[in-house]
C-alpha atoms as a PDB file:
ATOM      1  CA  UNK A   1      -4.280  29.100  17.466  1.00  0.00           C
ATOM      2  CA  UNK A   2      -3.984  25.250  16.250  1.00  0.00           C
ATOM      3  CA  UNK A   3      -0.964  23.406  17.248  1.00  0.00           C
ATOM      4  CA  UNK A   4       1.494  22.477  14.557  1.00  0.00           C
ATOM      5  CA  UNK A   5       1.160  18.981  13.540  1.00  0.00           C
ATOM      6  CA  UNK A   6       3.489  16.394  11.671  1.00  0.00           C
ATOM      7  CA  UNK A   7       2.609  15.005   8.183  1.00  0.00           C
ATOM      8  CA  UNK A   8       2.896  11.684  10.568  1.00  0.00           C
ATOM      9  CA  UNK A   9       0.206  12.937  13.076  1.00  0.00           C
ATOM     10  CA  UNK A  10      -3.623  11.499  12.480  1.00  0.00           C
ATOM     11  CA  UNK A  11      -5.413  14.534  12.678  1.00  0.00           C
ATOM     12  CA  UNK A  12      -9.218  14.792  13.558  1.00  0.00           C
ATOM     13  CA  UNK A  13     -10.676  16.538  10.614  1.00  0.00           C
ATOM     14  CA  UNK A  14     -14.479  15.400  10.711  1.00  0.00           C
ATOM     15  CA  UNK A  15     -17.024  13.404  13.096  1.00  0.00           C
ATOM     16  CA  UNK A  16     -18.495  10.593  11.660  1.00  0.00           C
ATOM     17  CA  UNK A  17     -21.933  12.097  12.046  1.00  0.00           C
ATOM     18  CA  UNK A  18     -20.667  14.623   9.564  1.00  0.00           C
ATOM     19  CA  UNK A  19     -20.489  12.020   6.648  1.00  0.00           C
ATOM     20  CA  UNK A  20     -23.317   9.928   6.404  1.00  0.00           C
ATOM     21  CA  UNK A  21     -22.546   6.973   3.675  1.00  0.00           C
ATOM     22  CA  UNK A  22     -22.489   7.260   0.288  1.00  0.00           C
ATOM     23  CA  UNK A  23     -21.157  11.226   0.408  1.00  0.00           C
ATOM     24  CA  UNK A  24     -18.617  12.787   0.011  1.00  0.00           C
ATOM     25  CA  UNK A  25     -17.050  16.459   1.781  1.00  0.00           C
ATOM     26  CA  UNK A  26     -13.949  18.353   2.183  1.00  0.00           C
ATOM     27  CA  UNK A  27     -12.248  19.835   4.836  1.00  0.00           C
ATOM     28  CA  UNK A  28      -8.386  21.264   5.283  1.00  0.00           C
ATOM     29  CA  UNK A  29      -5.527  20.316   7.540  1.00  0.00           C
ATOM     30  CA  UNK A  30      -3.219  22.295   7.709  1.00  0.00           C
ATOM     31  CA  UNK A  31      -2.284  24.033   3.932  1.00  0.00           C
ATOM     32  CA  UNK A  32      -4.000  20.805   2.317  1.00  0.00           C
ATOM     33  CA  UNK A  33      -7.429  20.740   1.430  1.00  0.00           C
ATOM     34  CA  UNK A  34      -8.157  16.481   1.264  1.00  0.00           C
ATOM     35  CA  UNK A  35     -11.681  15.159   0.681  1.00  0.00           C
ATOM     36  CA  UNK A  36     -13.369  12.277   2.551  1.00  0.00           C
ATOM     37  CA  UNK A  37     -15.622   9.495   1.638  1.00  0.00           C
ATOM     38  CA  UNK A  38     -17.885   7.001   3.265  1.00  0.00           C
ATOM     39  CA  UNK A  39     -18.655   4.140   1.126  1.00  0.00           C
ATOM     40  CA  UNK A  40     -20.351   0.924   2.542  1.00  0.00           C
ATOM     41  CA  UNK A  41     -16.555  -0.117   3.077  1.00  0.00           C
ATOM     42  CA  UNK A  42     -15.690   2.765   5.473  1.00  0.00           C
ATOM     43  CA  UNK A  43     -14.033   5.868   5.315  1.00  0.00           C
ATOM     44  CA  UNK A  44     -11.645   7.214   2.634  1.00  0.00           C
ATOM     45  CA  UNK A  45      -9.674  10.307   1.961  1.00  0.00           C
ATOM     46  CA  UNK A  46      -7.444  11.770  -0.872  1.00  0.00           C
ATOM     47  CA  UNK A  47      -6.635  15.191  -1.756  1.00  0.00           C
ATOM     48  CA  UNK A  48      -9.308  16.807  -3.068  1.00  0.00           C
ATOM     49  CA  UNK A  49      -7.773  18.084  -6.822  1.00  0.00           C
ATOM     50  CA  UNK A  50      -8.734  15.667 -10.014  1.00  0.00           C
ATOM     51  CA  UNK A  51      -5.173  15.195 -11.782  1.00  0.00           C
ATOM     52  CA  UNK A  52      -7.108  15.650 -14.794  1.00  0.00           C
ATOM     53  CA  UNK A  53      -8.605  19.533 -14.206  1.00  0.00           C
ATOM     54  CA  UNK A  54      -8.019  20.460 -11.036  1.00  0.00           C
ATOM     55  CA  UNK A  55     -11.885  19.511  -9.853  1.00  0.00           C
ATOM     56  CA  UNK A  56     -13.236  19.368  -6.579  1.00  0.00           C
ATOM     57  CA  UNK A  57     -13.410  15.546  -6.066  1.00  0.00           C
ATOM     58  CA  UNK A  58     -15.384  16.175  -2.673  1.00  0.00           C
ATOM     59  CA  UNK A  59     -17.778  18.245  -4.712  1.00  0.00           C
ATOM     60  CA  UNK A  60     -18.253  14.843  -6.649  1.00  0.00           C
ATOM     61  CA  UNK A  61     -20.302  11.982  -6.649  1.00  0.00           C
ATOM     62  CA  UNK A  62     -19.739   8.336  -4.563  1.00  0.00           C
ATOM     63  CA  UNK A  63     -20.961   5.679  -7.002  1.00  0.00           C
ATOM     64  CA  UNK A  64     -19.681   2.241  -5.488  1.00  0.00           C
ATOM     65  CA  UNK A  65     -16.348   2.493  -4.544  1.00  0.00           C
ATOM     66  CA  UNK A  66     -15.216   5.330  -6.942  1.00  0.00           C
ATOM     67  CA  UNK A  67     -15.619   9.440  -6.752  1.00  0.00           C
ATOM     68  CA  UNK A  68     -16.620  11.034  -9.356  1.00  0.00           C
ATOM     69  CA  UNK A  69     -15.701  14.286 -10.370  1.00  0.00           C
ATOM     70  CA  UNK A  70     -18.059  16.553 -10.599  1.00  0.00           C
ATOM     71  CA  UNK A  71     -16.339  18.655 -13.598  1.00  0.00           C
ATOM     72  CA  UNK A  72     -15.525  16.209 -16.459  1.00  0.00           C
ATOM     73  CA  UNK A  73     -16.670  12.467 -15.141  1.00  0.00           C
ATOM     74  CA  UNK A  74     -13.384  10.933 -14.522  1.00  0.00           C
ATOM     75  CA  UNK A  75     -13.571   8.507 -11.875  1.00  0.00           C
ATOM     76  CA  UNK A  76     -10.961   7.059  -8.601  1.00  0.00           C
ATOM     77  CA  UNK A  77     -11.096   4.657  -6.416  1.00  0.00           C
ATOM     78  CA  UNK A  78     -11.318   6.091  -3.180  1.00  0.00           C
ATOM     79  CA  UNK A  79      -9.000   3.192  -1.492  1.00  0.00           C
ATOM     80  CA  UNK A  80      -6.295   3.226  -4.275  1.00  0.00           C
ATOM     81  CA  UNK A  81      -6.570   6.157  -5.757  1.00  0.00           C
ATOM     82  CA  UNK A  82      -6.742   4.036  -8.990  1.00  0.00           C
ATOM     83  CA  UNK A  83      -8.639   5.653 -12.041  1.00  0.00           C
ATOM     84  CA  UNK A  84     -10.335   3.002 -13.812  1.00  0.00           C
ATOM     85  CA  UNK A  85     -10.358   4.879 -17.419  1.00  0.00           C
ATOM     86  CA  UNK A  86      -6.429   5.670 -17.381  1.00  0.00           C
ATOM     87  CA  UNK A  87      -4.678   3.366 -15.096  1.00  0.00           C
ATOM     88  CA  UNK A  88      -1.711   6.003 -15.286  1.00  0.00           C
ATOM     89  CA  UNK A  89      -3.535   8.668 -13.647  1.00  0.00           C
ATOM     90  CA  UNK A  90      -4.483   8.490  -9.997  1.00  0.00           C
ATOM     91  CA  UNK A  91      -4.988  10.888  -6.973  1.00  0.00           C
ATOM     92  CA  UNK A  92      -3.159  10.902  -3.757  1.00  0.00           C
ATOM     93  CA  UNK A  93      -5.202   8.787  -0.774  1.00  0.00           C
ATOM     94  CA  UNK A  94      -4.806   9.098   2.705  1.00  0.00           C
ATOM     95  CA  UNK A  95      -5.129   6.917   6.074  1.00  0.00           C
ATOM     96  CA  UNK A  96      -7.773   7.136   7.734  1.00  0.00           C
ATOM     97  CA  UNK A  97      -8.488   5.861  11.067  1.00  0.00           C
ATOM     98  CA  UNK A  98     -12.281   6.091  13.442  1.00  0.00           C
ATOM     99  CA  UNK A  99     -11.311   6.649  17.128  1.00  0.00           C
ATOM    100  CA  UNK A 100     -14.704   6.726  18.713  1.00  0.00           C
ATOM    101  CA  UNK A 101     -17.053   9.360  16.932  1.00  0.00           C
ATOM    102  CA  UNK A 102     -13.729  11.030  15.364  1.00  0.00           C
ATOM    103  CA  UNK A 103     -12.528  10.976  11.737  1.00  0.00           C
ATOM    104  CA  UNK A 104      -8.976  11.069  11.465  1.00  0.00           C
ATOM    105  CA  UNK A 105      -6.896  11.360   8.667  1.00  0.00           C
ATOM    106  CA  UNK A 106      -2.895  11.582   8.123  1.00  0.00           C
ATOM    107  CA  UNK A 107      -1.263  12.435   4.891  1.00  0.00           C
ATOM    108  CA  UNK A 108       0.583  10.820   2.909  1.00  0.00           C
END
């Protein structure tokens, strides 16, 4: 069984052979299901629910700095959350820290 962790805890949730650049994949911690992202700037994360439809942004595509959801288009940028077509919607991001060959994330 997993230890408990705090919401203040970096958790390792990926290596960074797991996420080459340029893609995109989910994974859970704890009840949360968050999606990461490798640009050529490093690595993101957010939760993984669009605010517009509820789609799978870690099913989506990485163009730049911006996932794309793979449902209806809309697009965020994966280090602010920002969307760039409705700069009143956003999604939730993440830290993210590299220790070594280790992804870790904590949430926000």
């Amino acid at each position: 069984m997993a230890a408990a962790f705090q919401m203040t805890d970096f958790i390792e949730v990926a290596k960074v052979e797991d996420l080459p650049t340029g893609r995109a994949i989910v994974r859970a911690v704890g009840e949360h299901r968050i999606a990461l992202y490798h640009t050529a700037d490093g690595y993101f994360a957010s939760d993984n629910t669009c605010p517009h439809r509820g789609g799978p942004l870690g099913e989506g595509d990485i163009i730049g700095n911006e996932i794309v959801c793979p449902w209806h288009l809309w697009s965020f940028e994966v280090d602010t959350g920002r969307c760039g077509g409705n700069p009143e919607v956003c999604i939730v991001t993440h830290d993210v820290r590299i220790d070594g060959d280790r992804i870790l994330v904590r949430l926000s």
